[in-house]
N, C-alpha and C. Protein backbone atom coordinates (compact mmCIF):
# COMPACT_ATOMS: atom_id res chain seq x y z
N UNK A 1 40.40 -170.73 16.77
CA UNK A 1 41.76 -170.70 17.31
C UNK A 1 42.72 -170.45 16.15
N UNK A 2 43.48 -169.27 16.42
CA UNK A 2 44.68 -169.20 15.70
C UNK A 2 45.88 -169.38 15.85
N UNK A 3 46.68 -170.34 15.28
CA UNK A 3 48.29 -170.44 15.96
C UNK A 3 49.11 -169.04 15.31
N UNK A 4 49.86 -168.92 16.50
CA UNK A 4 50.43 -167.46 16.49
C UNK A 4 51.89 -167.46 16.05
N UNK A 5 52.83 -168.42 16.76
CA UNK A 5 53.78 -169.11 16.53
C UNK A 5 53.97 -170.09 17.09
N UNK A 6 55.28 -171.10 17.40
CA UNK A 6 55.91 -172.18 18.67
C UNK A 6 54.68 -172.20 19.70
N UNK A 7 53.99 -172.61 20.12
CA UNK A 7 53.38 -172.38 21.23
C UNK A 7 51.80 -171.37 21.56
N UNK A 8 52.48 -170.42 20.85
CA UNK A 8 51.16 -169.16 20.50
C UNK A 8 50.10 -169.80 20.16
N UNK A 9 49.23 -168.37 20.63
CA UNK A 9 47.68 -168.92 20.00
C UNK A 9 46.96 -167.82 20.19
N UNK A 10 45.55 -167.33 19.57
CA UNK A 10 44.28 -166.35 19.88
C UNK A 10 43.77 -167.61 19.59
N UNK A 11 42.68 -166.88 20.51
CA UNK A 11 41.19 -168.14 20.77
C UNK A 11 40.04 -167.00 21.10
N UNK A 12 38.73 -167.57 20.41
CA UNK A 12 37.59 -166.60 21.09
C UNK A 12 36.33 -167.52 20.69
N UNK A 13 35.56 -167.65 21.93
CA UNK A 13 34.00 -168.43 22.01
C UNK A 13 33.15 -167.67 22.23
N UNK A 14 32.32 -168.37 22.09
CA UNK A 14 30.76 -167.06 21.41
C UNK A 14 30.03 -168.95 22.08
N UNK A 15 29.19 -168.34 23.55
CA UNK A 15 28.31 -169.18 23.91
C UNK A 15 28.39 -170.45 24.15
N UNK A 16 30.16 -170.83 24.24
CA UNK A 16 30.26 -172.17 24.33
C UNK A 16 29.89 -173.38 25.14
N UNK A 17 29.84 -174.57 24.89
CA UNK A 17 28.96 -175.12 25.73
C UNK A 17 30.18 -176.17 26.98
N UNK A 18 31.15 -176.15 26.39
CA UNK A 18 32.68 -176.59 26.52
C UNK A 18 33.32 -176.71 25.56
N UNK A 19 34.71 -175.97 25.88
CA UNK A 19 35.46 -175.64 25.04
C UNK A 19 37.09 -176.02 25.55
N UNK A 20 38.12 -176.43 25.19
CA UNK A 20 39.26 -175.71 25.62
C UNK A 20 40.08 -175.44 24.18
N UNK A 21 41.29 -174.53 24.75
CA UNK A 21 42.31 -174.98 23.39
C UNK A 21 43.37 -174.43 24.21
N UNK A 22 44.54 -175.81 23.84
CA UNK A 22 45.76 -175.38 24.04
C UNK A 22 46.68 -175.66 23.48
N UNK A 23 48.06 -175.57 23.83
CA UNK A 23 49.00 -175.89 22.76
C UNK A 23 50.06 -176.23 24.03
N UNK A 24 51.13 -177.35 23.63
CA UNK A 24 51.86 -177.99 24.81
C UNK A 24 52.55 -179.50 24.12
N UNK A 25 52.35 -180.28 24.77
CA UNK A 25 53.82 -181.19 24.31
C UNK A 25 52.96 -182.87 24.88
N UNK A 26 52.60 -183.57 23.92
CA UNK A 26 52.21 -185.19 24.26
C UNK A 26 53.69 -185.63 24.38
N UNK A 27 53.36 -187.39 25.35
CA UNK A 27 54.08 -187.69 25.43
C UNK A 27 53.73 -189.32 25.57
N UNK A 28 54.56 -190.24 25.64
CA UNK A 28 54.27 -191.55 25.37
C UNK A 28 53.84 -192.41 26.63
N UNK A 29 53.38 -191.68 27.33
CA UNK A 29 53.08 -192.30 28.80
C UNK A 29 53.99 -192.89 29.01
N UNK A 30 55.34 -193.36 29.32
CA UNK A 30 56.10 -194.69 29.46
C UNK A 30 57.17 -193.62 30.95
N UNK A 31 57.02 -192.41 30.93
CA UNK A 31 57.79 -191.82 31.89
C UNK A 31 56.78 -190.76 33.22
N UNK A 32 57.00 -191.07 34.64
CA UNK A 32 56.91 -189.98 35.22
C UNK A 32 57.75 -188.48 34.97
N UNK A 33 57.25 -187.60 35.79
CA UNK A 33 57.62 -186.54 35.59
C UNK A 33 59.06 -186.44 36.38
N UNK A 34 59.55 -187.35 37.41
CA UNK A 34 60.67 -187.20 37.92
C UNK A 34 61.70 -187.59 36.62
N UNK A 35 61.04 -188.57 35.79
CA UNK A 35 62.27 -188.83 34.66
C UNK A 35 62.44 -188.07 33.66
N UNK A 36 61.43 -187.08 33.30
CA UNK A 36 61.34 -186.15 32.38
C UNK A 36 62.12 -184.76 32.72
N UNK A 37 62.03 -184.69 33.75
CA UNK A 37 62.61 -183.45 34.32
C UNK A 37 62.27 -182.54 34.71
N UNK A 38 62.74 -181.66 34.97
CA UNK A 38 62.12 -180.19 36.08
C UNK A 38 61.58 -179.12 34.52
N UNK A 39 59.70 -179.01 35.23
CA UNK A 39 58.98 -178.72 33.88
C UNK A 39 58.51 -177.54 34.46
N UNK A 40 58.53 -176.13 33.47
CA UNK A 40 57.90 -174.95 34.07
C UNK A 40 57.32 -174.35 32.87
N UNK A 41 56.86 -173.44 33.04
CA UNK A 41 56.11 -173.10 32.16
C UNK A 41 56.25 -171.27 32.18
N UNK A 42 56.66 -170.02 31.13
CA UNK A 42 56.52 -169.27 31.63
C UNK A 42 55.41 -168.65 29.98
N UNK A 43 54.60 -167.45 31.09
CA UNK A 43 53.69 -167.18 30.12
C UNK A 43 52.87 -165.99 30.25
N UNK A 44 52.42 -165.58 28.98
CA UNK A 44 51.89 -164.18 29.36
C UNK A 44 50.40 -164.50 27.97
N UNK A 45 49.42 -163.88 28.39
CA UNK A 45 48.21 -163.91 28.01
C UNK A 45 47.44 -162.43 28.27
N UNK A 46 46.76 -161.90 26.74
CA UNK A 46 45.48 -160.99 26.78
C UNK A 46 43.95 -161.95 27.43
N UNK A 47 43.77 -162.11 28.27
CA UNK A 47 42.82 -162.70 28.81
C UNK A 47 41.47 -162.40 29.41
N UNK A 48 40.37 -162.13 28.54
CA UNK A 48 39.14 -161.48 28.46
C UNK A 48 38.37 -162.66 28.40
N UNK A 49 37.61 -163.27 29.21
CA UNK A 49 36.80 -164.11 29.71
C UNK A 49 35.41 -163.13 29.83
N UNK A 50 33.75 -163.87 29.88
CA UNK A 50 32.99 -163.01 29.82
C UNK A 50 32.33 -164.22 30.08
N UNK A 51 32.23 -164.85 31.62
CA UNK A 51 31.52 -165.65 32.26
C UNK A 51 32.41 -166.99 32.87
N UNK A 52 31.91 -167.96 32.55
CA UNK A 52 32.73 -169.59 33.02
C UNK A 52 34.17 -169.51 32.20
N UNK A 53 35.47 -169.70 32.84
CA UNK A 53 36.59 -169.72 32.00
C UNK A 53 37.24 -169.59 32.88
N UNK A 54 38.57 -170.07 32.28
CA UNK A 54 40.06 -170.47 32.92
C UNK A 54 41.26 -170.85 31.97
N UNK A 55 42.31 -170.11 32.49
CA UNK A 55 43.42 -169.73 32.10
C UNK A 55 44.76 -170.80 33.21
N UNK A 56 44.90 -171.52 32.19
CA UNK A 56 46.02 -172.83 33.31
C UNK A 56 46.76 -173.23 32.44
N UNK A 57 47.75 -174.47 33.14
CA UNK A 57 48.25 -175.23 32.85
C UNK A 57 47.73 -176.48 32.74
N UNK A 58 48.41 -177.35 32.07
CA UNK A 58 46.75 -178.70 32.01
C UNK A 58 47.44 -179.97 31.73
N UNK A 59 46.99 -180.93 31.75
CA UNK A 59 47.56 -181.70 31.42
C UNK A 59 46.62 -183.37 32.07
N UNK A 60 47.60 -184.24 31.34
CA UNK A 60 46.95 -185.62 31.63
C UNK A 60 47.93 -186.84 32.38
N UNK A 61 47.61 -187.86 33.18
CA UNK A 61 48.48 -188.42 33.49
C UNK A 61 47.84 -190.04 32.94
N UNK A 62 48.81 -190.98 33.06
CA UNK A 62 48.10 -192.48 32.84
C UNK A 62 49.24 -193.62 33.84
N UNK A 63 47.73 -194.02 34.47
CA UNK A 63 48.57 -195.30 35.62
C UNK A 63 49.04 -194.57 36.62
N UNK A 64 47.98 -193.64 37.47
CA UNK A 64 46.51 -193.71 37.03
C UNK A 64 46.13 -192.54 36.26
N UNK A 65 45.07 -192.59 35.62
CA UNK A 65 44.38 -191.84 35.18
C UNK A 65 44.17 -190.31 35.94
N UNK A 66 44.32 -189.49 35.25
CA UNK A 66 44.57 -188.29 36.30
C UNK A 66 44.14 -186.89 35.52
N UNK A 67 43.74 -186.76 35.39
CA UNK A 67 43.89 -184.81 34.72
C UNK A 67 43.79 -183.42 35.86
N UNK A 68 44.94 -182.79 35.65
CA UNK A 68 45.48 -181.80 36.82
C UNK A 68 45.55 -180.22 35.89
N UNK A 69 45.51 -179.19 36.35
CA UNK A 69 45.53 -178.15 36.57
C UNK A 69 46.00 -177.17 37.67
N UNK A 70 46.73 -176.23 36.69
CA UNK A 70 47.39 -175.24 37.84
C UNK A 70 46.79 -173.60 37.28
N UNK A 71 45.73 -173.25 37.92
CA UNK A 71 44.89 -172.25 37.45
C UNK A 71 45.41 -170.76 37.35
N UNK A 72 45.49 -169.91 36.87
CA UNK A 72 46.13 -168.94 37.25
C UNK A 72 45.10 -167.55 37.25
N UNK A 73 44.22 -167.62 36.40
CA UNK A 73 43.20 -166.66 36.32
C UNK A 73 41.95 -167.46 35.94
N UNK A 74 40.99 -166.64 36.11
CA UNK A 74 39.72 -167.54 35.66
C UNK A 74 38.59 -166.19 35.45
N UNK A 75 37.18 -166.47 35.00
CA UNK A 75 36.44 -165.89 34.47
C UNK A 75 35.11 -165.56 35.95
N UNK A 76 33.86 -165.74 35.75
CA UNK A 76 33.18 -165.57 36.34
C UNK A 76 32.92 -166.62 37.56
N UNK A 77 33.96 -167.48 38.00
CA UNK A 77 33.18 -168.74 38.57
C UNK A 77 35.16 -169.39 38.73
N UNK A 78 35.23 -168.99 40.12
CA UNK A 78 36.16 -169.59 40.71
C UNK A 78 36.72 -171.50 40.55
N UNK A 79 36.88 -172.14 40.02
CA UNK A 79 36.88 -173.67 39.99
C UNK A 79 37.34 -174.10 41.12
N UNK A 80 37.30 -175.65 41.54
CA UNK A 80 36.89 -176.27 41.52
C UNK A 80 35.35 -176.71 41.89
N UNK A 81 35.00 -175.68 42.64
CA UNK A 81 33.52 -175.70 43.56
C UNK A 81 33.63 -176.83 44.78
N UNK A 82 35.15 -176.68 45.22
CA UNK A 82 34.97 -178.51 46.07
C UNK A 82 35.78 -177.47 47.22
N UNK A 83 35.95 -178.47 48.56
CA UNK A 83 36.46 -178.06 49.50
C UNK A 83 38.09 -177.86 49.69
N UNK A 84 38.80 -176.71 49.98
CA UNK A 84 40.22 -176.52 49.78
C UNK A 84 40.96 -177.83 50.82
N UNK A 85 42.13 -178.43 50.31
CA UNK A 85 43.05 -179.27 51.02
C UNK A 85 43.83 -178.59 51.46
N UNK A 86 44.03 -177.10 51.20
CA UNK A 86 44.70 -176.58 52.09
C UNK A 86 45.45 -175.37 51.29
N UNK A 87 45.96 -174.37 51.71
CA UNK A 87 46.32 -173.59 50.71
C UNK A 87 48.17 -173.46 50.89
N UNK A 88 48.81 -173.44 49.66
CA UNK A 88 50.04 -173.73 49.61
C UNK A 88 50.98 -172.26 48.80
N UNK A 89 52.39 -172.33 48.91
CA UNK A 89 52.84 -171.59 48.53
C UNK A 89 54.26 -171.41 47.63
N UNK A 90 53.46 -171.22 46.10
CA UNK A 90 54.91 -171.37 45.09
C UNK A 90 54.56 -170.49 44.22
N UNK A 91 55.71 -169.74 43.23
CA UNK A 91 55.55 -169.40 42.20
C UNK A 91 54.92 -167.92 42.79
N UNK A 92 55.92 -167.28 43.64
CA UNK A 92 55.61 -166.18 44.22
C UNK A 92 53.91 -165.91 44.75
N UNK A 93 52.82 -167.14 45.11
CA UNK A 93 51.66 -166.53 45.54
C UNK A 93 50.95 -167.90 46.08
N UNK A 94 50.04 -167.62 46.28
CA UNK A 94 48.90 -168.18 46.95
C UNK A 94 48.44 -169.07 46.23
N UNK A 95 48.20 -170.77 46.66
CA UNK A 95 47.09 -171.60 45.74
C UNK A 95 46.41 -172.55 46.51
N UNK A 96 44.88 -172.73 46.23
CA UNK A 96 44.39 -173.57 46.98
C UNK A 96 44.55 -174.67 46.20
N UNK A 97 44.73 -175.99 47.05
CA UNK A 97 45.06 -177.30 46.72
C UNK A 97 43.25 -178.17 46.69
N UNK A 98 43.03 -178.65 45.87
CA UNK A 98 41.82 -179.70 45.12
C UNK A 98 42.10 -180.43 44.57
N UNK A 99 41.58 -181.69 45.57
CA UNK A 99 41.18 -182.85 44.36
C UNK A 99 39.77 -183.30 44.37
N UNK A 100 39.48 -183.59 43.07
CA UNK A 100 38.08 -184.04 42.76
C UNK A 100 37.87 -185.33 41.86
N UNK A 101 36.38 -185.83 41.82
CA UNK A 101 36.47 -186.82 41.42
C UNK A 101 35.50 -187.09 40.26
N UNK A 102 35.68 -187.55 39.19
CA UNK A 102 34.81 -187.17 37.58
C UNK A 102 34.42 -188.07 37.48
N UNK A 103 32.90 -188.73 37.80
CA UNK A 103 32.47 -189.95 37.34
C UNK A 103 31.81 -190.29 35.78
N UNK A 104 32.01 -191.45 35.58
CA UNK A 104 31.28 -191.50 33.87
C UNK A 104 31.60 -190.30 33.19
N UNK A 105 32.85 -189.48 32.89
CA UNK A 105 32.78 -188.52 32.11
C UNK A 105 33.92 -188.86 31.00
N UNK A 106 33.69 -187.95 29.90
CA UNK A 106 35.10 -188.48 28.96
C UNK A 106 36.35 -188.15 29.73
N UNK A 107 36.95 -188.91 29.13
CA UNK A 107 38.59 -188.71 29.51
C UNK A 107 39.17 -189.06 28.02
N UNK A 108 40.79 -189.28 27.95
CA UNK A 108 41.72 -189.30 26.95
C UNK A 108 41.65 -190.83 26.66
N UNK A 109 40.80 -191.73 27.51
CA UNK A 109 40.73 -193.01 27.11
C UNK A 109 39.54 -193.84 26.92
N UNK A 110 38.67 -192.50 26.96
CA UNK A 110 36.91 -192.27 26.39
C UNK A 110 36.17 -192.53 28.31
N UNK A 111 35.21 -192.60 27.87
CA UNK A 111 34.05 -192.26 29.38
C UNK A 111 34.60 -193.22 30.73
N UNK A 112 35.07 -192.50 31.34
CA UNK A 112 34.96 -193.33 32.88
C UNK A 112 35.07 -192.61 34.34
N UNK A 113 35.49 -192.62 35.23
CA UNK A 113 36.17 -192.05 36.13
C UNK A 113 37.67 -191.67 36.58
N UNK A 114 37.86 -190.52 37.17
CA UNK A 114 38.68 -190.25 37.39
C UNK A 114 39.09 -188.90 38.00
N UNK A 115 40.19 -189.12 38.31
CA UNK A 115 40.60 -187.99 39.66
C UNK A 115 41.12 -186.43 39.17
N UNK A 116 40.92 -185.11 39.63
CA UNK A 116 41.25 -184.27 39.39
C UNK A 116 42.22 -183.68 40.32
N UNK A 117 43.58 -183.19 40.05
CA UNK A 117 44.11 -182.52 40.80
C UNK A 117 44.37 -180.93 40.57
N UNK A 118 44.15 -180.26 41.49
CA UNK A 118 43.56 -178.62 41.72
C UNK A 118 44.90 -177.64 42.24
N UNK A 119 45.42 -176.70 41.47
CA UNK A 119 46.33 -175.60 42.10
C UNK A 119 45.54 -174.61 41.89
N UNK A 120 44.95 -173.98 42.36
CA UNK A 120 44.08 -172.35 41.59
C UNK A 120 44.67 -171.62 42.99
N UNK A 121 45.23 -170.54 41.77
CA UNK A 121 45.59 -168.92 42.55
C UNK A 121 44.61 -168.08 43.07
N UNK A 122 45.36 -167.87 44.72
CA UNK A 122 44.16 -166.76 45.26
C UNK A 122 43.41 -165.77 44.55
N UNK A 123 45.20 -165.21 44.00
CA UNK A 123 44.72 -163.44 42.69
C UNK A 123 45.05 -164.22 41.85
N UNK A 124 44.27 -163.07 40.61
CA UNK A 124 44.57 -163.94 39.17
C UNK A 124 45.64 -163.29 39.07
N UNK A 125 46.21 -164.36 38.22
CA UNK A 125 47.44 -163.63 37.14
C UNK A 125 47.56 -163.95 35.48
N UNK A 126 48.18 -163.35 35.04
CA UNK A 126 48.10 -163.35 33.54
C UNK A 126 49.11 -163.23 32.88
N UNK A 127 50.69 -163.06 33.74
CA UNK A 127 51.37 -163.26 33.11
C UNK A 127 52.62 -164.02 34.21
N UNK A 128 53.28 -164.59 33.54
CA UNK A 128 54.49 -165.10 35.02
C UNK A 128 54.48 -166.35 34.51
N UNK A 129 55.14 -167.51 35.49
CA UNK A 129 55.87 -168.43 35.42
C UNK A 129 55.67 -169.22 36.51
N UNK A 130 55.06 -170.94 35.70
CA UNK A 130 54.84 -171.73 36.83
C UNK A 130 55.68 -172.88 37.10
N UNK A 131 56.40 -173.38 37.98
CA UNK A 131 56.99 -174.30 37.89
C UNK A 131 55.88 -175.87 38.55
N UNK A 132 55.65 -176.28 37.79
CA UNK A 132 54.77 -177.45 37.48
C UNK A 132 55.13 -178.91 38.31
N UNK A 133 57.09 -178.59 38.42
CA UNK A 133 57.36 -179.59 39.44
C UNK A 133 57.29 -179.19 40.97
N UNK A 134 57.23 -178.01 41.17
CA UNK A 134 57.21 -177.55 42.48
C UNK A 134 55.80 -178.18 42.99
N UNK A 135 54.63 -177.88 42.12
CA UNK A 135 53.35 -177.65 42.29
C UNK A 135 53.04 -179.58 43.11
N UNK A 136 53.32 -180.31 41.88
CA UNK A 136 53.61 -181.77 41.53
C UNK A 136 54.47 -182.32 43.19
N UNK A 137 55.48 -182.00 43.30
CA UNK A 137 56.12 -182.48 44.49
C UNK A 137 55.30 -181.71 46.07
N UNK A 138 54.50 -180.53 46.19
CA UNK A 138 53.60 -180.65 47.36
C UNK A 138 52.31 -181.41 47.06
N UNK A 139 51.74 -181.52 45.90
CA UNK A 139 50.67 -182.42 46.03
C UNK A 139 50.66 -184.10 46.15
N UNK A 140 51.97 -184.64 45.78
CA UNK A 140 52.56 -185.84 46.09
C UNK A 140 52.39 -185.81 47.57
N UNK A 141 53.24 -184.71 48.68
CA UNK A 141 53.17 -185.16 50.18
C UNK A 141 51.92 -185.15 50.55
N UNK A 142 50.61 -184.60 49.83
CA UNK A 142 49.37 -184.74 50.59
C UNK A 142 48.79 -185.89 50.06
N UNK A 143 49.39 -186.42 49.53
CA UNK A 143 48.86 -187.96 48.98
C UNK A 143 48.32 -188.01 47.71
N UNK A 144 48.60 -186.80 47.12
CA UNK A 144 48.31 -186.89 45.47
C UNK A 144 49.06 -187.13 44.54
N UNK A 145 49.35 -188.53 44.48
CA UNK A 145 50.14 -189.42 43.48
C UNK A 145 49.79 -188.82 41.87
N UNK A 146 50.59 -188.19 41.42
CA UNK A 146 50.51 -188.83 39.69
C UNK A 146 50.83 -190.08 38.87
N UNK A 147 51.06 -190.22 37.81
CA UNK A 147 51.32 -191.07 36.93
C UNK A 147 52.00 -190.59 36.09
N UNK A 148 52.34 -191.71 35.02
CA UNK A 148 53.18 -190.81 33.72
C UNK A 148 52.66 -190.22 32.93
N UNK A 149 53.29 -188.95 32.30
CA UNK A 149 52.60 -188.23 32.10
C UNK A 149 52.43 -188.42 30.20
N UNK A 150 50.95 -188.09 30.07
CA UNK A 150 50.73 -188.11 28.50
C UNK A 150 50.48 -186.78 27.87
N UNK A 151 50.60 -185.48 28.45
CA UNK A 151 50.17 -184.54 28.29
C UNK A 151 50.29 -183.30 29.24
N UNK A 152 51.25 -181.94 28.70
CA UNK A 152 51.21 -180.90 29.43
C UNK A 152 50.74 -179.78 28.53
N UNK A 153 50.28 -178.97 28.30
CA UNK A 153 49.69 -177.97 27.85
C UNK A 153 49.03 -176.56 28.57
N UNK A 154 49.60 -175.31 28.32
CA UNK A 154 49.13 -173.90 28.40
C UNK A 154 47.65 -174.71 27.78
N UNK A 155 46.10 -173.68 28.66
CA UNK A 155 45.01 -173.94 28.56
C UNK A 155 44.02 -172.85 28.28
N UNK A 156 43.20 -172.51 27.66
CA UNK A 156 42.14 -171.56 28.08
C UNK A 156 40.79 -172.14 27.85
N UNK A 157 40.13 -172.22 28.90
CA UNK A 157 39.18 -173.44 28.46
C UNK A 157 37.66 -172.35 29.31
N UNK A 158 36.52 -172.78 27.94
CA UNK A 158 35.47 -172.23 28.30
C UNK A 158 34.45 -173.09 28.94
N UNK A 159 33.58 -172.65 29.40
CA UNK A 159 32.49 -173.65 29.84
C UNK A 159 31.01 -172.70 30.17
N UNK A 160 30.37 -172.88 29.04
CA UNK A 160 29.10 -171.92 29.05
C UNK A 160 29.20 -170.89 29.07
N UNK A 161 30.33 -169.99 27.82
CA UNK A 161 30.63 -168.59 28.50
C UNK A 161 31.01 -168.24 26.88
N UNK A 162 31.44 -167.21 27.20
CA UNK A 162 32.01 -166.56 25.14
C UNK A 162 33.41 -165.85 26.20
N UNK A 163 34.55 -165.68 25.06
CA UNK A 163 35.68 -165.25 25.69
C UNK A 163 36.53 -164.81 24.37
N UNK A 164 37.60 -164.33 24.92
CA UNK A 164 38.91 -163.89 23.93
C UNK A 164 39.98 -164.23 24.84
N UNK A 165 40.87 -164.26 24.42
CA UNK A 165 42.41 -164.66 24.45
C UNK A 165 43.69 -164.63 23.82
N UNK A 166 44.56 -164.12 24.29
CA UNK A 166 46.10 -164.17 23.12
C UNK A 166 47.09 -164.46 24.20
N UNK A 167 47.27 -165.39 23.52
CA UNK A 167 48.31 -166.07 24.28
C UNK A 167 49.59 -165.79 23.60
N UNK A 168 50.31 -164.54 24.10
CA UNK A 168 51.66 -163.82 23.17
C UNK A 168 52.51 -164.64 23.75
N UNK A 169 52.42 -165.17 25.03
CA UNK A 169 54.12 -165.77 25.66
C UNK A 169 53.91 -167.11 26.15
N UNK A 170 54.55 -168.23 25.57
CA UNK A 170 54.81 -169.38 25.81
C UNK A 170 56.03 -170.37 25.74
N UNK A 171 56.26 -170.39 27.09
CA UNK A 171 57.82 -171.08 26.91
C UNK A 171 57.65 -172.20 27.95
N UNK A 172 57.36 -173.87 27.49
CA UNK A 172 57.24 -174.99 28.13
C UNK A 172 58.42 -175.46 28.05
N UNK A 173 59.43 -175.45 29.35
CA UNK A 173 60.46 -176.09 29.95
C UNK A 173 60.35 -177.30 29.99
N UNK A 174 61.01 -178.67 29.97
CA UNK A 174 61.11 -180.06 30.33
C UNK A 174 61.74 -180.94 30.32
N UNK A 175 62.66 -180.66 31.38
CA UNK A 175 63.93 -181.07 31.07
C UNK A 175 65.00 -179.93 30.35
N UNK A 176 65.70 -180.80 29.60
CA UNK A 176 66.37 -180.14 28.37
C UNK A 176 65.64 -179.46 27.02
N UNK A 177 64.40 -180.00 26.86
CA UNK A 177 63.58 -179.16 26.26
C UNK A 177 63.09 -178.41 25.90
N UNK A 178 62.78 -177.32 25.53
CA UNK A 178 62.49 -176.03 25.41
C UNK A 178 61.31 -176.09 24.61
N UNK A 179 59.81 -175.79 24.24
CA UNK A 179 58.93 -175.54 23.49
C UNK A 179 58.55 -174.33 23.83
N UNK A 180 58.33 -173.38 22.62
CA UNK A 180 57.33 -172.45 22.42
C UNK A 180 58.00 -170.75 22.06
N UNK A 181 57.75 -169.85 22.49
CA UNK A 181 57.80 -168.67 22.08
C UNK A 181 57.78 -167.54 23.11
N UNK A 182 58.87 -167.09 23.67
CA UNK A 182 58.94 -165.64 24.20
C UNK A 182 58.75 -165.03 24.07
């Protein structure tokens, strides 16, 4: 992985067995996302995948424990592999709604369980703009609570696959905030 600038990055795996890398903004768990503010993300990516892989938004929540994704392109192998909650509509397109459930696996507070929440786009895309609270406030009415958040991050994450990536455009909104690079 190379940082490019603010936000930027190239990334490329050769056979990985899991991988991700991203670049994005920790935070002290002590706030939901309603107190942080209206968070979007806009972004553009060279995105050459060559098997298992995905191109998202990512992030972590705590109280409860949570790690969510808003997918936008992916590689050989559609994610989640679980049954759609239904398919919803923001950010000019199509996304099926998933949640899943990770037993005994690592997390940000080492091995246990915990819940996954799922946006993946019908078509891929590779470049555009997600608004993260839009996504966040329909998965709340289907009963998918978050927590506060410890972590948002642009993603490209491998899983048994070799890939390339350039991530030229990154601009993480949050609030009054601004991170990254146009």
């Amino acid at each position: 992985m190379e940082l490019t600038g603010p936000g930027t990055f190239k990334c490329g795996w050769k056979e990985a067995d899991n991988i991700l890398f991203r670049t994005g903004l920790k935070f002290d768990s002590s706030k939901t996302h309603e107190q942080l503010g209206v968070i979007s993300l806009d972004y553009g990516v060279d995105y050459q995948p060559d098997g298992n892989s995905y191109q998202c938004l990512y992030g972590w929540t705590l109280d409860p424990l949570l790690e969510f994704y808003v997918i936008e392109a992916w590689g050989s192998w559609r994610p989640p592999g679980a049954d759609s909650k239904g398919i919803i509509q923001v950010d000019g397109g199509s996304y099926d709604v998933y949640e899943t459930t990770r037993e005994n696996m690592p997390s940000i507070i080492g091995v246990t369980t915990f819940n996954q929440f799922w946006s993946v786009r019908t078509e891929k895309k590779t470049e555009g703009s997600i608004s993260l609270t839009e996504h966040i406030k329909i998965w709340e009415g289907m009963g998918m609570k978050l927590g506060k958040m410890h972590e948002i991050a642009f993603c490209i994450e491998g899983y048994k696959s070799s890939g390339y990536a350039d991530v030229f455009k990154h601009v993480l909104k949050i609030g009054d905030t601004v991170y990254g690079k146009a």
